[in-house]
C-alpha atoms as a PDB file:
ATOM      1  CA  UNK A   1     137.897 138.203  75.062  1.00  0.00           C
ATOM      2  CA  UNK A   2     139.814 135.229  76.644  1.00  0.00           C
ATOM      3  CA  UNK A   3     136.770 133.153  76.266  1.00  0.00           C
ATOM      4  CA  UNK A   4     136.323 133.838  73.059  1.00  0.00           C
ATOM      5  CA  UNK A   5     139.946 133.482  72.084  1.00  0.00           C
ATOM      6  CA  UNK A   6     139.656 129.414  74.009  1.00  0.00           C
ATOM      7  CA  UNK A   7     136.548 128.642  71.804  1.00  0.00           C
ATOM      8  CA  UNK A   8     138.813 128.161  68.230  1.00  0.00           C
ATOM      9  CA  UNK A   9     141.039 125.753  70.349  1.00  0.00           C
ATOM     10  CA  UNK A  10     138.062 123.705  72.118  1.00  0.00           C
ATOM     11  CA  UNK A  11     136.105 123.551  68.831  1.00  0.00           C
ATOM     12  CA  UNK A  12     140.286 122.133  67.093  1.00  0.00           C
ATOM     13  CA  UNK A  13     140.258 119.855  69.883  1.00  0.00           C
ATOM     14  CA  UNK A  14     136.775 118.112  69.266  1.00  0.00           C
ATOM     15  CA  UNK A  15     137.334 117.779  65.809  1.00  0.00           C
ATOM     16  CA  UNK A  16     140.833 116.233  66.326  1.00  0.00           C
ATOM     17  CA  UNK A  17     139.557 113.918  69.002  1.00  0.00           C
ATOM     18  CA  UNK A  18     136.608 113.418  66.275  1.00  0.00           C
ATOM     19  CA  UNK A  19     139.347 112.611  63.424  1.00  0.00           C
ATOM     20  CA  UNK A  20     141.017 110.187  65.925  1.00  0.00           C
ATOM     21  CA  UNK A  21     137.895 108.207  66.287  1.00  0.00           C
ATOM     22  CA  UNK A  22     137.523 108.125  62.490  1.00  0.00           C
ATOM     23  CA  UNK A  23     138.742 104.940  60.506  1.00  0.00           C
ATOM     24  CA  UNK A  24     142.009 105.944  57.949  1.00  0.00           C
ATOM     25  CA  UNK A  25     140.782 105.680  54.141  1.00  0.00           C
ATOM     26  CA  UNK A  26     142.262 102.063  53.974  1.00  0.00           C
ATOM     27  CA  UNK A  27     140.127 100.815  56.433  1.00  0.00           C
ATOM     28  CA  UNK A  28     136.854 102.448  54.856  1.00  0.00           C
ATOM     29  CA  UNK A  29     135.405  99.430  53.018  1.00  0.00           C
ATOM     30  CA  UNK A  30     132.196  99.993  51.223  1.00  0.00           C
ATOM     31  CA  UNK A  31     130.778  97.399  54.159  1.00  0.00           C
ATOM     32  CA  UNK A  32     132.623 100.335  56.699  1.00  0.00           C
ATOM     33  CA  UNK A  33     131.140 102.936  55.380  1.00  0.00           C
ATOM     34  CA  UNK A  34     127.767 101.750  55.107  1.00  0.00           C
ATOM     35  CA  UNK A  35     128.035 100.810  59.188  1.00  0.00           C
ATOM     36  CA  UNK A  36     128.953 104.132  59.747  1.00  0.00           C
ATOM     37  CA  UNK A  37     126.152 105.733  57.956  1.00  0.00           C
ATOM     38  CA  UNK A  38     123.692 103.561  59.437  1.00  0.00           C
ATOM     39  CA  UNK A  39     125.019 103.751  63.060  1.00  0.00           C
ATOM     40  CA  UNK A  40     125.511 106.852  64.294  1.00  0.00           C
ATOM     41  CA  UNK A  41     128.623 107.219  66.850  1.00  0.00           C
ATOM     42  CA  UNK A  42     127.174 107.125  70.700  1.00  0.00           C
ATOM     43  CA  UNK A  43     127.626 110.139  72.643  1.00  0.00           C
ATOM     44  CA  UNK A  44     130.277 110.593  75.350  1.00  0.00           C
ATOM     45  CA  UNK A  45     128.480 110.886  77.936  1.00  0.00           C
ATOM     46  CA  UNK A  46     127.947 109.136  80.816  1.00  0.00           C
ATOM     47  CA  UNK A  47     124.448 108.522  81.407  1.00  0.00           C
ATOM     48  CA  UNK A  48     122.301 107.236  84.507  1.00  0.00           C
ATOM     49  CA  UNK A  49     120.832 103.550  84.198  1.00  0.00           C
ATOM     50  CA  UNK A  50     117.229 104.032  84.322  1.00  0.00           C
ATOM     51  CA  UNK A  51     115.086 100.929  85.888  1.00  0.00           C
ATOM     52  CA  UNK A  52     112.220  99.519  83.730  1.00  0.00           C
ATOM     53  CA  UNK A  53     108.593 100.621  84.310  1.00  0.00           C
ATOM     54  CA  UNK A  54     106.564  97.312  84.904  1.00  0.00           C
ATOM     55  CA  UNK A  55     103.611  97.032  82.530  1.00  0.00           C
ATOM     56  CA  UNK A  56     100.946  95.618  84.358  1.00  0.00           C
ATOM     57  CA  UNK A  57     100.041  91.906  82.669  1.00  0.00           C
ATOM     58  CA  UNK A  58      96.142  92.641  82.260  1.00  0.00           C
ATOM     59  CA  UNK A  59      95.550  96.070  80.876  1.00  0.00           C
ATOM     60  CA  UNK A  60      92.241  97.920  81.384  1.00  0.00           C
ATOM     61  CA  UNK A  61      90.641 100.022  79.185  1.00  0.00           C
ATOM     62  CA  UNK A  62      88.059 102.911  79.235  1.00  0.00           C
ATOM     63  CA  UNK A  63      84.860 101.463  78.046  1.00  0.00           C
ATOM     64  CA  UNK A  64      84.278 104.428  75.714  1.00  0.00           C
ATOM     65  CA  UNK A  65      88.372 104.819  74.861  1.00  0.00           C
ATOM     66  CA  UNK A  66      90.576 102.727  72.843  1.00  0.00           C
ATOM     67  CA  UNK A  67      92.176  99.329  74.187  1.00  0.00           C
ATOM     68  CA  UNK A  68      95.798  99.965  75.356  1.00  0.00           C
ATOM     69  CA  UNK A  69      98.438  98.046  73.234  1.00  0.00           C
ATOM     70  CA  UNK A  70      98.878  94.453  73.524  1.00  0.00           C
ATOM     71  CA  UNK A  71      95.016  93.916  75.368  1.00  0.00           C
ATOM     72  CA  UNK A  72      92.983  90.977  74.794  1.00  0.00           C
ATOM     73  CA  UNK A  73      90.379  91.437  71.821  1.00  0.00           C
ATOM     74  CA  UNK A  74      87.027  92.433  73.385  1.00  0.00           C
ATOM     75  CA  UNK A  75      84.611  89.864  74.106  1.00  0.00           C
ATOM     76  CA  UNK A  76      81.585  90.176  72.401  1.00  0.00           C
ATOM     77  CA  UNK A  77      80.059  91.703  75.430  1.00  0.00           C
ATOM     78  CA  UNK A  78      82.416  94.521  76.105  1.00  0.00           C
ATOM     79  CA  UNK A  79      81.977  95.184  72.630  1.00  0.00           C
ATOM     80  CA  UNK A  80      78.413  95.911  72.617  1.00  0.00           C
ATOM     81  CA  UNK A  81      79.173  97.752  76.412  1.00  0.00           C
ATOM     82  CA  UNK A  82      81.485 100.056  74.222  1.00  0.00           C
ATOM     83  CA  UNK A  83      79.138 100.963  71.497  1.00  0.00           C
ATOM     84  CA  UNK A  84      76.251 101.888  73.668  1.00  0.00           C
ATOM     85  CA  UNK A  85      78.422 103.950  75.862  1.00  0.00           C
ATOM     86  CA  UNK A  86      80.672 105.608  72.285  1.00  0.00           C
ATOM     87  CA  UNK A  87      76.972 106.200  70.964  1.00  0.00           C
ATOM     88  CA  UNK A  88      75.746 107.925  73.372  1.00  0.00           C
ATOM     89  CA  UNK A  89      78.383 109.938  74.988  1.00  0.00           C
ATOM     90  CA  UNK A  90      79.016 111.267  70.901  1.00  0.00           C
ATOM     91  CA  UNK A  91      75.407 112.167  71.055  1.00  0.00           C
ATOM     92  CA  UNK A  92      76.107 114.130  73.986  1.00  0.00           C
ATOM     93  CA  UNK A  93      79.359 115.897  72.845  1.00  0.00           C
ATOM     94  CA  UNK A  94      78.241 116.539  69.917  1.00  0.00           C
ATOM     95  CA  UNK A  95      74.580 118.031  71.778  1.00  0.00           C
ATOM     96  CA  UNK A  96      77.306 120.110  73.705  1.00  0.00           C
ATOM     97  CA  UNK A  97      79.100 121.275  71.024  1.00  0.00           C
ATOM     98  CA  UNK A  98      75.556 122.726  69.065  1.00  0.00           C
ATOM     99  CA  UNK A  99      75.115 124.953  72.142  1.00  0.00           C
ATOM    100  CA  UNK A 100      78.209 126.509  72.778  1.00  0.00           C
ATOM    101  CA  UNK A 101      77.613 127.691  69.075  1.00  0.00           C
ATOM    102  CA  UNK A 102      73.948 129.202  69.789  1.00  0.00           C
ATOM    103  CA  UNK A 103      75.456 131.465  71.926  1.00  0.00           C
ATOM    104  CA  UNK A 104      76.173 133.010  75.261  1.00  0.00           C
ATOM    105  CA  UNK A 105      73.134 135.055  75.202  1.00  0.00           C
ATOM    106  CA  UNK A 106      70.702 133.571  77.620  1.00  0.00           C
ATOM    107  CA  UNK A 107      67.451 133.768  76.041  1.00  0.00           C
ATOM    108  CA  UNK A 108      68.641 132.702  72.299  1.00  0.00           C
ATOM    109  CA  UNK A 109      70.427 129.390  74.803  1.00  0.00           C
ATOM    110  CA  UNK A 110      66.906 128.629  76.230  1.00  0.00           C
ATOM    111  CA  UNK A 111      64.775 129.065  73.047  1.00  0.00           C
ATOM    112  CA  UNK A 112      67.609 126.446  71.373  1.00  0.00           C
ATOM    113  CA  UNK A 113      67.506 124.116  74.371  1.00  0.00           C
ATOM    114  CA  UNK A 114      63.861 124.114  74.066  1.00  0.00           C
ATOM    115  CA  UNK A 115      63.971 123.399  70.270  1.00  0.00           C
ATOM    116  CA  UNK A 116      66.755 121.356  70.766  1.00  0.00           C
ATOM    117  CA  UNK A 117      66.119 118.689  74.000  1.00  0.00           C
ATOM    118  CA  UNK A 118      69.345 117.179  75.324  1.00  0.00           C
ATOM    119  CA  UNK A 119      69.673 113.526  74.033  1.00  0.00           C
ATOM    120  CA  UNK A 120      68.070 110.830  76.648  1.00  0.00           C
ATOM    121  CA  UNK A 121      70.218 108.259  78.065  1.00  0.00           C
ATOM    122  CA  UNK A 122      67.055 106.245  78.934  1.00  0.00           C
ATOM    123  CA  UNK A 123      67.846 103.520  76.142  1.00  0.00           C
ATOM    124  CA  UNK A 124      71.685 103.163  76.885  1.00  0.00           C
ATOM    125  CA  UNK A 125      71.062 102.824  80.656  1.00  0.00           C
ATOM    126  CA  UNK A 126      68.587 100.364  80.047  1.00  0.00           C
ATOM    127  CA  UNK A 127      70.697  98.308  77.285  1.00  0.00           C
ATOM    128  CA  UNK A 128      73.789  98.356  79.963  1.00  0.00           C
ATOM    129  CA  UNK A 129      71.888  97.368  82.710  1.00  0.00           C
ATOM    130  CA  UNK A 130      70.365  94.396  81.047  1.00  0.00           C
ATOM    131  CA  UNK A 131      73.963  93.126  80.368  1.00  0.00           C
ATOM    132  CA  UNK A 132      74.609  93.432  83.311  1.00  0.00           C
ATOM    133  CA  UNK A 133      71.537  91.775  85.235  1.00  0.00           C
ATOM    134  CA  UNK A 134      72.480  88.763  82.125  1.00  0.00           C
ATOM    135  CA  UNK A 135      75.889  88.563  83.907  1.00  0.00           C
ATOM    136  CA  UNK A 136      76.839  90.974  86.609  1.00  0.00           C
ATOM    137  CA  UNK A 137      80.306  89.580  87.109  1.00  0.00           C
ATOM    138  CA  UNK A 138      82.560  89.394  84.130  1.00  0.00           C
ATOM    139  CA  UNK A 139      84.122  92.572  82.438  1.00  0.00           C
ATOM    140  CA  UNK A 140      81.413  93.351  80.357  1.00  0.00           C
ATOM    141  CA  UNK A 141      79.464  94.155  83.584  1.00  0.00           C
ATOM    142  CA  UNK A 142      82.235  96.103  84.939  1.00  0.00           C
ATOM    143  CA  UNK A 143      82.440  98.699  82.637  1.00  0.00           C
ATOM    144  CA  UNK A 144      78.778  99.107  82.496  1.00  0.00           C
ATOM    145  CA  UNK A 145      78.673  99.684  86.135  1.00  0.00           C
ATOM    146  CA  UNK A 146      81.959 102.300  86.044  1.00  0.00           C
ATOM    147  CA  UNK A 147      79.404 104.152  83.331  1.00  0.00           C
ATOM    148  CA  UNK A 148      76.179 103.729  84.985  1.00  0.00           C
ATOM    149  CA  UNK A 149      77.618 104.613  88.516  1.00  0.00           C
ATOM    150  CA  UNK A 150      78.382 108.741  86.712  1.00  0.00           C
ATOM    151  CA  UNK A 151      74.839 108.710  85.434  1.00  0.00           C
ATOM    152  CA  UNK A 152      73.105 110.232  88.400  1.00  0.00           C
ATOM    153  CA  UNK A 153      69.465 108.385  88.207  1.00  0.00           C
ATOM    154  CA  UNK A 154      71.541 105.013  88.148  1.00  0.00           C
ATOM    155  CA  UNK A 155      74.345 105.836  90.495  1.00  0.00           C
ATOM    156  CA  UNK A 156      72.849 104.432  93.557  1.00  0.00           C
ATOM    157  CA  UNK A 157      71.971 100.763  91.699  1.00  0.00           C
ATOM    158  CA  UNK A 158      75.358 100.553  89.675  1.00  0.00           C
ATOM    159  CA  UNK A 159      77.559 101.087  93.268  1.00  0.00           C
ATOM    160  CA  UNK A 160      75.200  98.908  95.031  1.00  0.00           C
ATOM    161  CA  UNK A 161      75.533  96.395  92.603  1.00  0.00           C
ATOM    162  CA  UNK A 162      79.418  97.377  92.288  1.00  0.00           C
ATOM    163  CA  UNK A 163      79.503  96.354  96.024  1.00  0.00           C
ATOM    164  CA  UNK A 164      78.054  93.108  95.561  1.00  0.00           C
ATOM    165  CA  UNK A 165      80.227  91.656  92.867  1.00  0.00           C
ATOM    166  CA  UNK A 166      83.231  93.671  92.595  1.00  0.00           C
ATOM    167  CA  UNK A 167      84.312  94.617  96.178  1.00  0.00           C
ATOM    168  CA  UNK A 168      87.089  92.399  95.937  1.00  0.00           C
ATOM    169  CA  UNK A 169      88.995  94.358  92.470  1.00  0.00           C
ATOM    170  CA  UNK A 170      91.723  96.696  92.924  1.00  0.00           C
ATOM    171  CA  UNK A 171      90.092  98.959  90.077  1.00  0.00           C
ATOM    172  CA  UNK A 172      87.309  99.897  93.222  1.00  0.00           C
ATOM    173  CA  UNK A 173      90.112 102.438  94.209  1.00  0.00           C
ATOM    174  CA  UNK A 174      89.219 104.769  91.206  1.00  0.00           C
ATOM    175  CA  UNK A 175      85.505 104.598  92.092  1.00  0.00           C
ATOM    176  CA  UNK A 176      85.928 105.962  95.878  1.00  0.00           C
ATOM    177  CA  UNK A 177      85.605 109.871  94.967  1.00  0.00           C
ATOM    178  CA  UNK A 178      81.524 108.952  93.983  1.00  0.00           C
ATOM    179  CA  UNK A 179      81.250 105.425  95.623  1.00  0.00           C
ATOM    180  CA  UNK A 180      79.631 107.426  99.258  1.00  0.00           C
ATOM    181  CA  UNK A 181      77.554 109.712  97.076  1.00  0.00           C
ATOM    182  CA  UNK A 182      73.738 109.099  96.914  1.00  0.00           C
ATOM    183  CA  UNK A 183      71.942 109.994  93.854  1.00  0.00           C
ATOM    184  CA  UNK A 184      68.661 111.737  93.352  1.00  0.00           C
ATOM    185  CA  UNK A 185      67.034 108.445  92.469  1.00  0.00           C
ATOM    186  CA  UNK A 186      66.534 107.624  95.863  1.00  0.00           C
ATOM    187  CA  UNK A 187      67.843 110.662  97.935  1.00  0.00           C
ATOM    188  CA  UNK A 188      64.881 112.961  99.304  1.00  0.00           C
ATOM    189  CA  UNK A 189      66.574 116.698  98.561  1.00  0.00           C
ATOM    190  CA  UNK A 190      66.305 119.372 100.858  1.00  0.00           C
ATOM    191  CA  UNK A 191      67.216 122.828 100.653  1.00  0.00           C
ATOM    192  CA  UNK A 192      69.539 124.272 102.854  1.00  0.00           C
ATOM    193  CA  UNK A 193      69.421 128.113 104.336  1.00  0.00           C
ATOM    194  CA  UNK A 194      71.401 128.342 100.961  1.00  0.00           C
ATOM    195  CA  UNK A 195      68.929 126.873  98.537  1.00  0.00           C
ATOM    196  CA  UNK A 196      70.798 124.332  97.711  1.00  0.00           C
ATOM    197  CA  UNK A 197      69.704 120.614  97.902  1.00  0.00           C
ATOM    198  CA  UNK A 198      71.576 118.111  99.710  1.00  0.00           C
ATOM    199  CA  UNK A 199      70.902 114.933 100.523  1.00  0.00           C
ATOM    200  CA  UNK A 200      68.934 114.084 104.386  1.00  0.00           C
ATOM    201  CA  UNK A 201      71.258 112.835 106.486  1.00  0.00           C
ATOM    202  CA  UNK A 202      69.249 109.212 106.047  1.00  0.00           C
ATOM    203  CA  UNK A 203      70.566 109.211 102.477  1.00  0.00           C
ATOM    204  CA  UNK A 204      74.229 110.372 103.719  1.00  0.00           C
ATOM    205  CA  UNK A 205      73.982 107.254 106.105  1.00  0.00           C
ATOM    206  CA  UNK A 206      73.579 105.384 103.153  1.00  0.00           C
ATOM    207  CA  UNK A 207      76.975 106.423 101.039  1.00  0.00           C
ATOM    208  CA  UNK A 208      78.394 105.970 104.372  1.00  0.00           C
ATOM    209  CA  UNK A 209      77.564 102.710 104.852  1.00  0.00           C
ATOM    210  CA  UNK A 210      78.697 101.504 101.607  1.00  0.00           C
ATOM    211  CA  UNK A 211      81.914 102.734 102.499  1.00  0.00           C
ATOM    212  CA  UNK A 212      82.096 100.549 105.470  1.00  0.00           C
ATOM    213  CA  UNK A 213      81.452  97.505 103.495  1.00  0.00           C
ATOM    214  CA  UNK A 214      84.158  98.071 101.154  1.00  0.00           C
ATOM    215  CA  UNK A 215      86.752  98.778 103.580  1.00  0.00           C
ATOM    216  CA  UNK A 216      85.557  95.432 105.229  1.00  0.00           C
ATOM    217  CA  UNK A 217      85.922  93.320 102.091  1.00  0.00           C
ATOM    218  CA  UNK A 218      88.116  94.721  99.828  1.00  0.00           C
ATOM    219  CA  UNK A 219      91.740  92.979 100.372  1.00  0.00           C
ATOM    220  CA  UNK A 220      93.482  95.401  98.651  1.00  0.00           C
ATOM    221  CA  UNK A 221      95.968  98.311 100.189  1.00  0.00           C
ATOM    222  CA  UNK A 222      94.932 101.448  98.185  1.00  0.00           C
ATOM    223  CA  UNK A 223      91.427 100.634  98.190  1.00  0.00           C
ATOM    224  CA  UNK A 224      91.316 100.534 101.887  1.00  0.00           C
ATOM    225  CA  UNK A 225      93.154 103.623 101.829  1.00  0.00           C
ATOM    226  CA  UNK A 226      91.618 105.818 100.098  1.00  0.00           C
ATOM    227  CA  UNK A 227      88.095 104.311 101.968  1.00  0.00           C
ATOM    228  CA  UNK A 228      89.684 105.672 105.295  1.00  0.00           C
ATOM    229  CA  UNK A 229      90.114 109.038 103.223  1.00  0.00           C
ATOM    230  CA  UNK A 230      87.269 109.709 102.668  1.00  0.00           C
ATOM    231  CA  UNK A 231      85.496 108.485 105.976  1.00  0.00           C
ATOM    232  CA  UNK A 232      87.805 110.651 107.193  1.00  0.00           C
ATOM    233  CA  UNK A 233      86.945 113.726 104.910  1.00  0.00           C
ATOM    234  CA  UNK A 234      83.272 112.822 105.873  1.00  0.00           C
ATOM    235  CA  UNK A 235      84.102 113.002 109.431  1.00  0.00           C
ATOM    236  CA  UNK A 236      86.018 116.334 109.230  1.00  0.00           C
ATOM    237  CA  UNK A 237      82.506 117.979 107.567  1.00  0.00           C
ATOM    238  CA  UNK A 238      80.668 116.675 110.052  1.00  0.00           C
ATOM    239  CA  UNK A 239      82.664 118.380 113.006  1.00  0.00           C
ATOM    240  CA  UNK A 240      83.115 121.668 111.270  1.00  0.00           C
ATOM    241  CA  UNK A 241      78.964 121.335 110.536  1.00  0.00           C
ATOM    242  CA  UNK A 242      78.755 121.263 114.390  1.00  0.00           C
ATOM    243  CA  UNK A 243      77.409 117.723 113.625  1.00  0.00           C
ATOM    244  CA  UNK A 244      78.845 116.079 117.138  1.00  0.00           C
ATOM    245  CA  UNK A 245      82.145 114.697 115.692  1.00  0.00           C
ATOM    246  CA  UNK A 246      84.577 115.516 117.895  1.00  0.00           C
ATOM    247  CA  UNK A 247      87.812 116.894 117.054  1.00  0.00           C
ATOM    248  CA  UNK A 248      89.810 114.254 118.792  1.00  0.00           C
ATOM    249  CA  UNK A 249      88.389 111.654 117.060  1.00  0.00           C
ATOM    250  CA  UNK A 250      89.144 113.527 113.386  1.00  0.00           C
ATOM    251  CA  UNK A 251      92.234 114.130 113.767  1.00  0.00           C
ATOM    252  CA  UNK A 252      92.587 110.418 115.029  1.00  0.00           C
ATOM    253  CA  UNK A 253      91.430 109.334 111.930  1.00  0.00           C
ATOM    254  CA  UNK A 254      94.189 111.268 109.665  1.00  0.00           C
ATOM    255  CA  UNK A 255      96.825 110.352 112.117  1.00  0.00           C
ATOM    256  CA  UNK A 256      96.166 106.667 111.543  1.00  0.00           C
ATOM    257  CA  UNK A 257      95.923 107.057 107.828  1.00  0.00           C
ATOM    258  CA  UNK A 258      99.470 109.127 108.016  1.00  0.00           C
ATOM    259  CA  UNK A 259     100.646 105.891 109.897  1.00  0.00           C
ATOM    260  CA  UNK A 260      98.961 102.927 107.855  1.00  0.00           C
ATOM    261  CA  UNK A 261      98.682 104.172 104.747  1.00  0.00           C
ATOM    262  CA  UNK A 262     101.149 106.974 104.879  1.00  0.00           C
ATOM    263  CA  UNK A 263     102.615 105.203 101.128  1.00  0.00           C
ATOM    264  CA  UNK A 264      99.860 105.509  99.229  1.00  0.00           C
ATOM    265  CA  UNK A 265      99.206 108.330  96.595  1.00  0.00           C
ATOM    266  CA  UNK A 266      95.891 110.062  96.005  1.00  0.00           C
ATOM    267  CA  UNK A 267      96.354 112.516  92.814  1.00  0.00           C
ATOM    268  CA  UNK A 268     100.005 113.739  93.202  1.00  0.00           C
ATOM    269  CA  UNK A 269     100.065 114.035  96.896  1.00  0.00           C
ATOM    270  CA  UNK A 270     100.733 110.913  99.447  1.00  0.00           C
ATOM    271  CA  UNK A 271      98.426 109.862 101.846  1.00  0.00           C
ATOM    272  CA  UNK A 272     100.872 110.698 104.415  1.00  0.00           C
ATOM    273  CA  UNK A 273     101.300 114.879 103.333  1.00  0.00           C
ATOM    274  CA  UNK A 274      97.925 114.908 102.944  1.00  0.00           C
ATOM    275  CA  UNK A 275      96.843 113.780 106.047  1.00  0.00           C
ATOM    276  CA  UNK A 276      99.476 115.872 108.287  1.00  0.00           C
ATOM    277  CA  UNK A 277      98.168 119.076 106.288  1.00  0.00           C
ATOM    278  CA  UNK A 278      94.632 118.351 107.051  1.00  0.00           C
ATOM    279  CA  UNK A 279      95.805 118.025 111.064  1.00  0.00           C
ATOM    280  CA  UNK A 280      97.841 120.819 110.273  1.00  0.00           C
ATOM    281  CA  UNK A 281      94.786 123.210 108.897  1.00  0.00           C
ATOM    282  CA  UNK A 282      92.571 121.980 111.937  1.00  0.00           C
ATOM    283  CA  UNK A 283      94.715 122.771 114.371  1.00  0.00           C
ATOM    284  CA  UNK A 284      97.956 125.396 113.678  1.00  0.00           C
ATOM    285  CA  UNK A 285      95.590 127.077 111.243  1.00  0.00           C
ATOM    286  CA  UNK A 286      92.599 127.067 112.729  1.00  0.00           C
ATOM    287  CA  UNK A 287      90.530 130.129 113.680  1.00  0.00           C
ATOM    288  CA  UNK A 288      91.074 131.728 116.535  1.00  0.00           C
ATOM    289  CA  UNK A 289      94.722 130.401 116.251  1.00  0.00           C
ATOM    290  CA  UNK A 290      97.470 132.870 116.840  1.00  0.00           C
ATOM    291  CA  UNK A 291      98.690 133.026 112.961  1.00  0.00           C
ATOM    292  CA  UNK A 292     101.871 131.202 112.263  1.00  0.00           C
ATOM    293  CA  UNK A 293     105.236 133.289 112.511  1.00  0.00           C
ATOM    294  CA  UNK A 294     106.191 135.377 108.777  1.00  0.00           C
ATOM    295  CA  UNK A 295     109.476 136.008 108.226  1.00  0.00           C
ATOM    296  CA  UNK A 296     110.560 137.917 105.279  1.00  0.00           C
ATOM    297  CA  UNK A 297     111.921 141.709 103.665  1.00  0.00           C
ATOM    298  CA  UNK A 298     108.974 144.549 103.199  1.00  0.00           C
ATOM    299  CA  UNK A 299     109.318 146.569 100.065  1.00  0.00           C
ATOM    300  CA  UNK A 300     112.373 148.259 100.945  1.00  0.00           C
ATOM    301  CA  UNK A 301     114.114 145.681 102.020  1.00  0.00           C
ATOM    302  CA  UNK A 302     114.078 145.915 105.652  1.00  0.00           C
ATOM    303  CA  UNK A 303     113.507 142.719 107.668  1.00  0.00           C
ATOM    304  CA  UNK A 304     110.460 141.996 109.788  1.00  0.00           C
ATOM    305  CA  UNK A 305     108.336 139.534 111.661  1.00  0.00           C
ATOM    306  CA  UNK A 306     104.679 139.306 111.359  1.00  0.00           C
ATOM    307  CA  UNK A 307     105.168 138.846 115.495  1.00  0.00           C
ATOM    308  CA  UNK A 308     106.448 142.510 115.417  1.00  0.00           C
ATOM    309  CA  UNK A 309     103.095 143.830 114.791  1.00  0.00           C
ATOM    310  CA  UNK A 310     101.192 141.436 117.268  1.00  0.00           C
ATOM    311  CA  UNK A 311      98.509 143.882 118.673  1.00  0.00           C
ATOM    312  CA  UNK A 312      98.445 146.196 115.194  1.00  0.00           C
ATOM    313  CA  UNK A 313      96.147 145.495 112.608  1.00  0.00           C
ATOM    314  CA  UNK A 314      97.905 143.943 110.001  1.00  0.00           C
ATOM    315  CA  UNK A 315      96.466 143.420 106.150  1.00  0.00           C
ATOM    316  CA  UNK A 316      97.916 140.298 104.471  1.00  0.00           C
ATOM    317  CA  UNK A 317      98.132 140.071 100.975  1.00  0.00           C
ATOM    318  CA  UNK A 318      99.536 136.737  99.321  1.00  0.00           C
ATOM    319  CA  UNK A 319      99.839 136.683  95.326  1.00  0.00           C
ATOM    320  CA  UNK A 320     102.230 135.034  93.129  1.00  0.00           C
ATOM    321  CA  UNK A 321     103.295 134.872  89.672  1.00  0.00           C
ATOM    322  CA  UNK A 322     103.407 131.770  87.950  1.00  0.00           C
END
């Protein structure tokens, strides 16, 4: 009640403070009034000084995407790189689209892929890598490659060539996920006791030594970063593979990135959290580990220790609700 009873005088006091701010009637010229309708009185608050983003001088674009605001017009080049890659990648959506609508029923999918072939990309690969043989440097080129280097029978020319004339640009950071990868145009598959196909390890070797290159040249922070990432990932495969990495020298490798490049951000996450949970899930977690101490209530509230039951068998069960 006494709340409600303070509201009526909070809500008088506003409006009084409000009439105090307001001009009297002789002071409301038409010029007055217009400001005031126009202007709108700035809140009372006090608010935090937020510092300007920079906006990098030389945006890039995505070679099937719109420019960003304020870019260069395209040279006649990245225009024609743009087309061939919108063209085809429509062709393909719109490929994709036409069999979600057949269907989920297997056989009626397979009849209407039959009928229906998926469009080639023959023609576009072989449009963007003539531009880029014409001039393998210049933007043009670039984009072409970042396109090529996803298409998996032209993956392994478009990073070899993205090595040879672009291992100095910053923009090789958001290539390093695929950059080690070999593609089937040159890897000899095997199947594993799984049936699936992998590269031989001759083919690995290659990725791998790709990666070496670029962290040799490349002058630039992140992109030597995330290059000791994934040499790093690579490593930590091999020694869980039984491969002869030892785990010494894997965990060496994360420590130094946590070190070196501790700063740098790879998705959300910092080089730095990433790399002490990867120690952290090789070693504290590990199996045949003793589990890490639980804390918490059970059900009825009682308080217990996952160490209390240390020779029991004990059933974990972690959910959430998000």
């Amino acid at each position: 009640m006494k709340r409600l009873c303070l509201l009526p005088m909070i809500l008088a006091a506003c409006q009084a403070s409000e009439d105090a701010r307001q001009p009297s009637d002789a002071a409301r010229t038409p010029a007055a009034v217009a400001a005031t309708s126009v202007a709108p009185v700035a809140p009372v608050a006090v608010q935090r000084a937020i510092p300007a983003t920079p906006i990098p001088a030389t945006p890039v674009a995505d070679p099937s995407g719109e420019a960003p605001p304020n870019a260069p017009p395209d040279t006649p080049r990245v225009a024609e790189v743009k087309s061939i890659v919108r063209e085809q990648d429509e062709a393909m959506a719109a490929w994709s689209k036409a069999l979600r609508e057949a269907g989920t029923d297997a056989e009626t999918r397979t009849a209407w892929m039959k009928a229906n072939p998926r469009p080639s990309s023959d023609e576009a690969r072989a449009k963007l890598l003539a531009l880029v043989q014409a001039e393998p440097k210049d933007e043009a080129a670039w984009q072409a490659l970042s396109w090529l280097s996803r298409q998996p029978m032209d993956a392994d020319i478009a990073r070899d060539l993205q090595l040879e004339h672009f291992a100095g640009d910053e923009r090789m950071a958001d290539e390093i996920a695929m950059f080690g990868r070999s593609g089937p145009s040159t890897a000899r598959l095997v199947a594993t006791d799984g049936g699936k196909p992998v590269g031989t390890a001759a083919d690995l070797d290659r990725g791998l030594t790709r990666l070496e290159s670029l962290l040799a040249r490349s002058p630039h922070k992140k992109v030597k970063a995330l290059v000791e990432w994934e040499l790093a990932e690579r490593a930590r495969r091999e020694y869980e593979a039984g491969r002869g990495v030892a785990l010494s020298d894997v965990l060496a490798r994360y420590a130094r990135i946590a070190a070196d490049y501790g700063d740098v951000a790879r998705g959300r996450r910092m080089l730095k959290d990433s790399s002490e949970m990867a120690i952290r899930s090789l070693t504290v977690l590990a199996v045949g580990q003793p589990a890490p101490e639980i804390a918490g209530e059970d059900l009825d509230g009682v308080a217990f220790k996952l160490s209390d039951y240390r020779g029991k068998v004990v059933m974990l069960d972690f959910w959430g609700d998000w």
